[in-house]
C-alpha atoms as a PDB file:
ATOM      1  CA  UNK A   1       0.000   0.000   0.000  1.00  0.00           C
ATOM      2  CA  UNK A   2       1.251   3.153  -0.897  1.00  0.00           C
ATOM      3  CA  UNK A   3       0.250   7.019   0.260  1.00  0.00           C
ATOM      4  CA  UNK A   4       1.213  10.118  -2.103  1.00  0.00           C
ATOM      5  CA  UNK A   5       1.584  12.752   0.514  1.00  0.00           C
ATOM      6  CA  UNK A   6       3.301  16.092   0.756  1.00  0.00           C
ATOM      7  CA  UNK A   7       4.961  16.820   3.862  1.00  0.00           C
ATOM      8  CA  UNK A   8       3.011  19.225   6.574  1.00  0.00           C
ATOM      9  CA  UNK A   9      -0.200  19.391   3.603  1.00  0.00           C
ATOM     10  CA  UNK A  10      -3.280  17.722   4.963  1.00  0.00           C
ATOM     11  CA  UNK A  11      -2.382  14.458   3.987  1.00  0.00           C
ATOM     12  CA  UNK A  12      -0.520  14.488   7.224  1.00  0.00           C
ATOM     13  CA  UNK A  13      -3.711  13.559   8.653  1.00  0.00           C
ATOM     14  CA  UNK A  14      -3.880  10.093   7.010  1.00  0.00           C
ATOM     15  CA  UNK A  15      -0.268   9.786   7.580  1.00  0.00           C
ATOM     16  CA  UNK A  16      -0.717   9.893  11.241  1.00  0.00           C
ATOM     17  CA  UNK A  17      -4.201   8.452  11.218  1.00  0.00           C
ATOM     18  CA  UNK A  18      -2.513   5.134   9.586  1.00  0.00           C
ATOM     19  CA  UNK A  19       0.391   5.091  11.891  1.00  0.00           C
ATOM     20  CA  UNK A  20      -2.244   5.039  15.303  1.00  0.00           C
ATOM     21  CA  UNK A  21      -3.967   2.029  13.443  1.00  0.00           C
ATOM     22  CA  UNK A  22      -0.646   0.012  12.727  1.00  0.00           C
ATOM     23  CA  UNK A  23      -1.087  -0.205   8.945  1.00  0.00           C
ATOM     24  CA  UNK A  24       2.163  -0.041   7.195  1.00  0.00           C
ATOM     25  CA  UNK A  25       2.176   2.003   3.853  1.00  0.00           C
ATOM     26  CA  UNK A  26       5.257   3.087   1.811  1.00  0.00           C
ATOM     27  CA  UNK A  27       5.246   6.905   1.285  1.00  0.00           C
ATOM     28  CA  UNK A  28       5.363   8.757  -1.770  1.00  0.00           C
ATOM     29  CA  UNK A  29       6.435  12.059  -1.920  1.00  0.00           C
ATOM     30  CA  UNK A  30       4.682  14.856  -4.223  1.00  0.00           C
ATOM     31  CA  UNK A  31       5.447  18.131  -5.310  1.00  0.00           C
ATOM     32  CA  UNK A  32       2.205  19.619  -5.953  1.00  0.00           C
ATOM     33  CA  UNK A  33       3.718  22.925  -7.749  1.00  0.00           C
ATOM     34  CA  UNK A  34       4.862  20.049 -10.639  1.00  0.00           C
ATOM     35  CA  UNK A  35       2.278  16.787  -9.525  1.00  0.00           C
ATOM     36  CA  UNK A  36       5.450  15.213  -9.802  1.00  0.00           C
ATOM     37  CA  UNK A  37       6.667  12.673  -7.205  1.00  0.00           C
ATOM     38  CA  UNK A  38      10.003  11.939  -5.809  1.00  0.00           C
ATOM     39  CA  UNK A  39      10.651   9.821  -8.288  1.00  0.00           C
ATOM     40  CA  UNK A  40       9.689  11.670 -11.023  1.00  0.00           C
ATOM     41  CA  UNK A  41       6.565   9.832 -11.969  1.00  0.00           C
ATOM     42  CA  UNK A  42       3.256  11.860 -13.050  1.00  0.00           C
ATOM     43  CA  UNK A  43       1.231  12.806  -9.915  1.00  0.00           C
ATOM     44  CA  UNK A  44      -2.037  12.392 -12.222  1.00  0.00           C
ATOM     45  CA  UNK A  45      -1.488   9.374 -13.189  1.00  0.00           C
ATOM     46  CA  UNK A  46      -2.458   8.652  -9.811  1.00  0.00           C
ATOM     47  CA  UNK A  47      -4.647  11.066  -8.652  1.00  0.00           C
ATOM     48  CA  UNK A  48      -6.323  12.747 -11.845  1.00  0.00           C
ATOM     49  CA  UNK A  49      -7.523  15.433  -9.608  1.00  0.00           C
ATOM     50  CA  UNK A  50      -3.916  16.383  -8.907  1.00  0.00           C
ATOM     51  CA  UNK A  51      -3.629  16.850  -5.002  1.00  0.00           C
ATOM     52  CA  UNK A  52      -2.863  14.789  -1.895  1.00  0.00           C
ATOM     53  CA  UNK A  53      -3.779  12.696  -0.602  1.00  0.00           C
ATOM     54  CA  UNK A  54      -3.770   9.389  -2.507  1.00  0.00           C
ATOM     55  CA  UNK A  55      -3.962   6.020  -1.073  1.00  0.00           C
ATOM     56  CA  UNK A  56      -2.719   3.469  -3.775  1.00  0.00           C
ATOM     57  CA  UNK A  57      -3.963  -0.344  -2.227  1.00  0.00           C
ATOM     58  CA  UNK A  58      -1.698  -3.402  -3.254  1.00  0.00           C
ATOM     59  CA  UNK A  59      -4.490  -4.672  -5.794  1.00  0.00           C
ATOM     60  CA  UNK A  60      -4.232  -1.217  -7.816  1.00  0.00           C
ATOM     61  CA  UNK A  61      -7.482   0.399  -6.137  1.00  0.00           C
ATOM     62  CA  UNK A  62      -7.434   4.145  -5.674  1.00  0.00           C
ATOM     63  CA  UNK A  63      -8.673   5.715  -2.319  1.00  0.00           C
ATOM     64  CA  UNK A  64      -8.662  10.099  -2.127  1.00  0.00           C
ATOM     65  CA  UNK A  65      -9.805  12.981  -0.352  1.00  0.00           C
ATOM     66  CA  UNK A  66      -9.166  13.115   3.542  1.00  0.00           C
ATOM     67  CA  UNK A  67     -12.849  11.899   4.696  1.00  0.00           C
ATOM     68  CA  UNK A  68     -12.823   8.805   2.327  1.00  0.00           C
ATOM     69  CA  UNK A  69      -9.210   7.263   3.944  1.00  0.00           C
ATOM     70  CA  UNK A  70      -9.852   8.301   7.307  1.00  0.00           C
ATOM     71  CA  UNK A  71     -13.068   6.937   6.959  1.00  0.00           C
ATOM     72  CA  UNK A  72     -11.421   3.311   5.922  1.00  0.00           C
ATOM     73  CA  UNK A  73      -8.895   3.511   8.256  1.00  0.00           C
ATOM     74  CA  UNK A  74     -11.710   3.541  10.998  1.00  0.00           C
ATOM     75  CA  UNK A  75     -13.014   0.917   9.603  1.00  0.00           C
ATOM     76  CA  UNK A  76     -10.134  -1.061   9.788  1.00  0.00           C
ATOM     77  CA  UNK A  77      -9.048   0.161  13.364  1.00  0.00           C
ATOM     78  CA  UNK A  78     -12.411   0.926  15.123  1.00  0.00           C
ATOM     79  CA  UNK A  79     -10.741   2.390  18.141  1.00  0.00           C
ATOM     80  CA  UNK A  80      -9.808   5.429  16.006  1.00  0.00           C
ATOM     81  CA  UNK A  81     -13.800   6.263  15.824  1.00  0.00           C
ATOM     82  CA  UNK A  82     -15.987   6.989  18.962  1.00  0.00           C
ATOM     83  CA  UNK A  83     -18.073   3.970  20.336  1.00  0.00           C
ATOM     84  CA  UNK A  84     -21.793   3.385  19.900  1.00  0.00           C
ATOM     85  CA  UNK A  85     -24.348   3.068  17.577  1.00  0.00           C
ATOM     86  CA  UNK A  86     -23.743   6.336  15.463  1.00  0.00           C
ATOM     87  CA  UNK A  87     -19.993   6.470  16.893  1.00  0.00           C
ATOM     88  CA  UNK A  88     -18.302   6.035  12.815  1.00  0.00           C
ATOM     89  CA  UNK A  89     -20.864   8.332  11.550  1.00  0.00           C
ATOM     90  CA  UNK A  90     -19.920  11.045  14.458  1.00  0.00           C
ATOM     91  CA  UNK A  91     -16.828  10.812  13.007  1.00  0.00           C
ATOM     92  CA  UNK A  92     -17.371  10.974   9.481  1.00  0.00           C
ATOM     93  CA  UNK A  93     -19.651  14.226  10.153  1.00  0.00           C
ATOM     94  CA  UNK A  94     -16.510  15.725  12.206  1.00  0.00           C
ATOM     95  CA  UNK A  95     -14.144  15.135   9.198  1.00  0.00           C
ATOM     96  CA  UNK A  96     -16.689  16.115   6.976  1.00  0.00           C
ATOM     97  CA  UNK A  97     -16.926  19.716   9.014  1.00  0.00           C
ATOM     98  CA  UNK A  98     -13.511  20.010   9.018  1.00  0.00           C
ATOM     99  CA  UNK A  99     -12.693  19.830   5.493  1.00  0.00           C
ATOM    100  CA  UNK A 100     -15.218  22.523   4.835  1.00  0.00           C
ATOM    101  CA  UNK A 101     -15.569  24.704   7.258  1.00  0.00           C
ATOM    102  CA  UNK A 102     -11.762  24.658   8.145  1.00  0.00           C
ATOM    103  CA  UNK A 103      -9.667  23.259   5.501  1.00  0.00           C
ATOM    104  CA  UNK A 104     -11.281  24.994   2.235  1.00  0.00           C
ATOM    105  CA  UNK A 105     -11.221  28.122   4.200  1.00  0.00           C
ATOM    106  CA  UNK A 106      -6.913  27.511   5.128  1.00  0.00           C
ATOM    107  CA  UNK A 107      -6.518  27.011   1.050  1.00  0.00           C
ATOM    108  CA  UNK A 108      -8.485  30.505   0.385  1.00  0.00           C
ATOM    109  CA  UNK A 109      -6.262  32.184   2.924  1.00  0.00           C
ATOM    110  CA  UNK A 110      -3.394  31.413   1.451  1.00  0.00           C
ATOM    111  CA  UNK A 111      -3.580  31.172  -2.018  1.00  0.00           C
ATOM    112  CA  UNK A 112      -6.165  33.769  -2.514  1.00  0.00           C
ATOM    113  CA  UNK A 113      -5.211  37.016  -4.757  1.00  0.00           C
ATOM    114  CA  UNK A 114      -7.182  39.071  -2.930  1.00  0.00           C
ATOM    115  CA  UNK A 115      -6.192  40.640   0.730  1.00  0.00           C
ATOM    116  CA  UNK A 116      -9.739  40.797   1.706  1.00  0.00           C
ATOM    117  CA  UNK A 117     -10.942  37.289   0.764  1.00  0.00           C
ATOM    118  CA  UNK A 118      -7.669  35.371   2.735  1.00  0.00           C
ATOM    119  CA  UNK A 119      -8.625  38.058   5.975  1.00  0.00           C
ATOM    120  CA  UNK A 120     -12.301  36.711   5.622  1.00  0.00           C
ATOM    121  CA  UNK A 121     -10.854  33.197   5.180  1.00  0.00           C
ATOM    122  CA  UNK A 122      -8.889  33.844   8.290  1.00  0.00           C
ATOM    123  CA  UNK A 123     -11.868  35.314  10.186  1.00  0.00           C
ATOM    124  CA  UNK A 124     -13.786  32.102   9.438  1.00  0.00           C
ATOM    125  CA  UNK A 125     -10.888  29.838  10.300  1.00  0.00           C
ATOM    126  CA  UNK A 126     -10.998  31.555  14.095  1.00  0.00           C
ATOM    127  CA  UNK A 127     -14.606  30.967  14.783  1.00  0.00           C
ATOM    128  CA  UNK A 128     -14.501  27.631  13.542  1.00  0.00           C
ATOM    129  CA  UNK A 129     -11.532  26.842  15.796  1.00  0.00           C
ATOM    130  CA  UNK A 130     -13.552  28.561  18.660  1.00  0.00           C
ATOM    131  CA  UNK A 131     -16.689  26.560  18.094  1.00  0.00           C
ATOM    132  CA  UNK A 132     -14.298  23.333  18.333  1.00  0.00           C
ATOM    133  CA  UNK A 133     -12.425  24.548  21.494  1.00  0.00           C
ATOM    134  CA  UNK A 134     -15.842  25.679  23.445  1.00  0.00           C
ATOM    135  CA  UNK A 135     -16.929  21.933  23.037  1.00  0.00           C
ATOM    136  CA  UNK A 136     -13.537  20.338  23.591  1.00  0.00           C
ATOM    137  CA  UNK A 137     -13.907  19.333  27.252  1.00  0.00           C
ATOM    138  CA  UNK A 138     -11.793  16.308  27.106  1.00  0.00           C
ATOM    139  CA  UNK A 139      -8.213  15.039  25.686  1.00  0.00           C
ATOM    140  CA  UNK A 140     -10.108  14.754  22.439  1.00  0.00           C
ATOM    141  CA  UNK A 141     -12.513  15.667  19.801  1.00  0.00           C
ATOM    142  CA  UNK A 142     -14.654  12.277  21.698  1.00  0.00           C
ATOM    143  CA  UNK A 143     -13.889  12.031  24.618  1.00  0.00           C
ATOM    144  CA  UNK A 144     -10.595  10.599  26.231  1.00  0.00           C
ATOM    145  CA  UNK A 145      -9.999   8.381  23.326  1.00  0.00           C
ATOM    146  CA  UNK A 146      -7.809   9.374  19.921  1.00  0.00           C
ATOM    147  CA  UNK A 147      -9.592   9.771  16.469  1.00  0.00           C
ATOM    148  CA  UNK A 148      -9.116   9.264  13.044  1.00  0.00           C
ATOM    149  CA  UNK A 149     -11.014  12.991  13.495  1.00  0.00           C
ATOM    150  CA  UNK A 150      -8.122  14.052  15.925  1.00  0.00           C
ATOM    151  CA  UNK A 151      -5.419  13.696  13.408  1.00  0.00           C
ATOM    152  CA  UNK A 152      -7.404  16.215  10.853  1.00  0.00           C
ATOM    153  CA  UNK A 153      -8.181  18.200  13.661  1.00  0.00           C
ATOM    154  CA  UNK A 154      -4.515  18.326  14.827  1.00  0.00           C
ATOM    155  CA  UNK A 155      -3.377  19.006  11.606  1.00  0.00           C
ATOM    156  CA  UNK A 156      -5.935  22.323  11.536  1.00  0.00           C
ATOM    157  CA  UNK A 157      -4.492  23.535  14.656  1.00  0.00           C
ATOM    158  CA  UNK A 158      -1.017  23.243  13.466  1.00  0.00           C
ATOM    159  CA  UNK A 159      -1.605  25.681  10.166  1.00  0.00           C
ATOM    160  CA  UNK A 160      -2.809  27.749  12.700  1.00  0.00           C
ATOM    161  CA  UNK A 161      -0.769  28.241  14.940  1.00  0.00           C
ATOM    162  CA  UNK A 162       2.182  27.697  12.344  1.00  0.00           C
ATOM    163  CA  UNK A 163       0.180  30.352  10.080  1.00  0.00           C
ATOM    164  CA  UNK A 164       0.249  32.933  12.970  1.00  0.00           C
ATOM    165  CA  UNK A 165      -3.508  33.085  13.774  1.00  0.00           C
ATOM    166  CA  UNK A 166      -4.318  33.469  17.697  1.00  0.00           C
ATOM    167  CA  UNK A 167      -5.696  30.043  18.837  1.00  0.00           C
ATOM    168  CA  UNK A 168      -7.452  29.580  21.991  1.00  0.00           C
ATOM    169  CA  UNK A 169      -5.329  28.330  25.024  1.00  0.00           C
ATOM    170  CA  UNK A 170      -7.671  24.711  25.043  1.00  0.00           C
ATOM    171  CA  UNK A 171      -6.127  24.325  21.342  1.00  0.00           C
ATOM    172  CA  UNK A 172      -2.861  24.836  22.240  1.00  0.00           C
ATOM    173  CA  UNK A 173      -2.920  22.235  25.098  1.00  0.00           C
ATOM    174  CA  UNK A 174      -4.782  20.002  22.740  1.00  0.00           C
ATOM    175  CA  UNK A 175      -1.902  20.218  19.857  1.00  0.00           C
ATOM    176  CA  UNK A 176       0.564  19.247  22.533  1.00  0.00           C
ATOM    177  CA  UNK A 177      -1.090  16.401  23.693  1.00  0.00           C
ATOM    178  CA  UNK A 178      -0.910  15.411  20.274  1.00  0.00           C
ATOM    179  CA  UNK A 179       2.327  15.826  19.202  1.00  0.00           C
ATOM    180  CA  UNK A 180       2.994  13.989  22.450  1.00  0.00           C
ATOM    181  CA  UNK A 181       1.299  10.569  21.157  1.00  0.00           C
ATOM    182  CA  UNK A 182       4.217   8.417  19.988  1.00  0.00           C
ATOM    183  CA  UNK A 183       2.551   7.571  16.220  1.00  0.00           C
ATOM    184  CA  UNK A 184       2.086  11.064  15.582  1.00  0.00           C
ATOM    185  CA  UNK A 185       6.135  11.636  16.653  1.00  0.00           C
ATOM    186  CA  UNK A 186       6.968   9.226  14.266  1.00  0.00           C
ATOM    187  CA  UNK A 187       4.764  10.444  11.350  1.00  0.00           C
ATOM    188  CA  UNK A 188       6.095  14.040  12.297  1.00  0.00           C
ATOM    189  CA  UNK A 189      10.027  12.422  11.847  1.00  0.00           C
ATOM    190  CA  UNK A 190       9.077  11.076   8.698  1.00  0.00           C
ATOM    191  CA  UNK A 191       8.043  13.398   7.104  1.00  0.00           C
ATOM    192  CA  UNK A 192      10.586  15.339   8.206  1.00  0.00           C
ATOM    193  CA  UNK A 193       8.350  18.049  10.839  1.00  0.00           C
ATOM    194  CA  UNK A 194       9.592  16.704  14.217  1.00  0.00           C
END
């Protein structure tokens, strides 16, 4: 199994999220200014829609966007998903929020032309980050227990506070207590962030 990642992009999420479970994947490398990998090969080819991340399965089968292989990777380790009845789908509707209420908002504040649109995109980003940290009243986004949702999340936080926006103090505590899980150390090293 292979993942097509660029270092510190949101494909860290998977990275990480696949670490916690114990899958083993081989990383690939992309630049996304060229959709070139490390080795030179077409990113396209791949992924025709040309951005990370990409999870290539031994039989050829094609798994993107963050939702869909965090989703799996639940599947395969259900401890990374809240318990109960709806527990997977909690999940799912967390990743879900964050890719569009956080992460499509972090790619119009920076690659936007216009100063006004990346200050709303940054407005947007804070309130969504607020709404998160008023109902964070444990370790995690569930409770005590680690998420496919928390390594999204985590990743969020981090081009926040990396990006220079204020983050609440609950945030800040909650990205430490990340970085301080032992998969996420590792995915961090390898990809060359720790």
């Amino acid at each position: 199994m292979k993942l097509y990642l660029t270092p510190g992009a949101c494909s860290l999420a998977d990275h990480i999220a696949l670490t916690e479970a114990g899958i083993e994947v081989e990383t690939v490398k992309v630049d996304l200014s060229t959709r070139r990998t490390e080795h030179g090969e077409d990113f396209t080819a791949v992924n025709p829609k040309g951005y990370v991340p990409a999870l290539v399965f031994d039989d050829g089968e094609v798994l993107t966007e963050n939702v869909a292989i965090m989703d799996w990777v639940a599947g395969q380790a259900p401890h990374l998903a809240p318990d109960g009845p709806l527990g997977r789908s909690r999940n799912v509707e967390m990743l879900a929020f964050l890719a569009t209420e956080i992460h499509r908002p972090f790619m119009r504040s920076m690659f936007s032309p216009a100063d006004a649109e990346k200050q709303a995109a940054r407005e947007a980003i804070a309130g969504r980050l607020a709404l998160i940290s008023q109902r964070l009243k444990d370790d995690y986004l569930f409770g005590d227990a680690f998420s496919t949702a928390d390594a999204l999340f985590y990743v969020m936080v981090r081009w926040a506070r990396d990006s220079g926006l204020k983050i609440p103090d609950r945030l800040v505590a909650y990205a430490e207590r990340v970085e301080a899980r032992p998969a996420v150390q590792r995915t961090l090293c390898a990809e060359g962030l720790g």
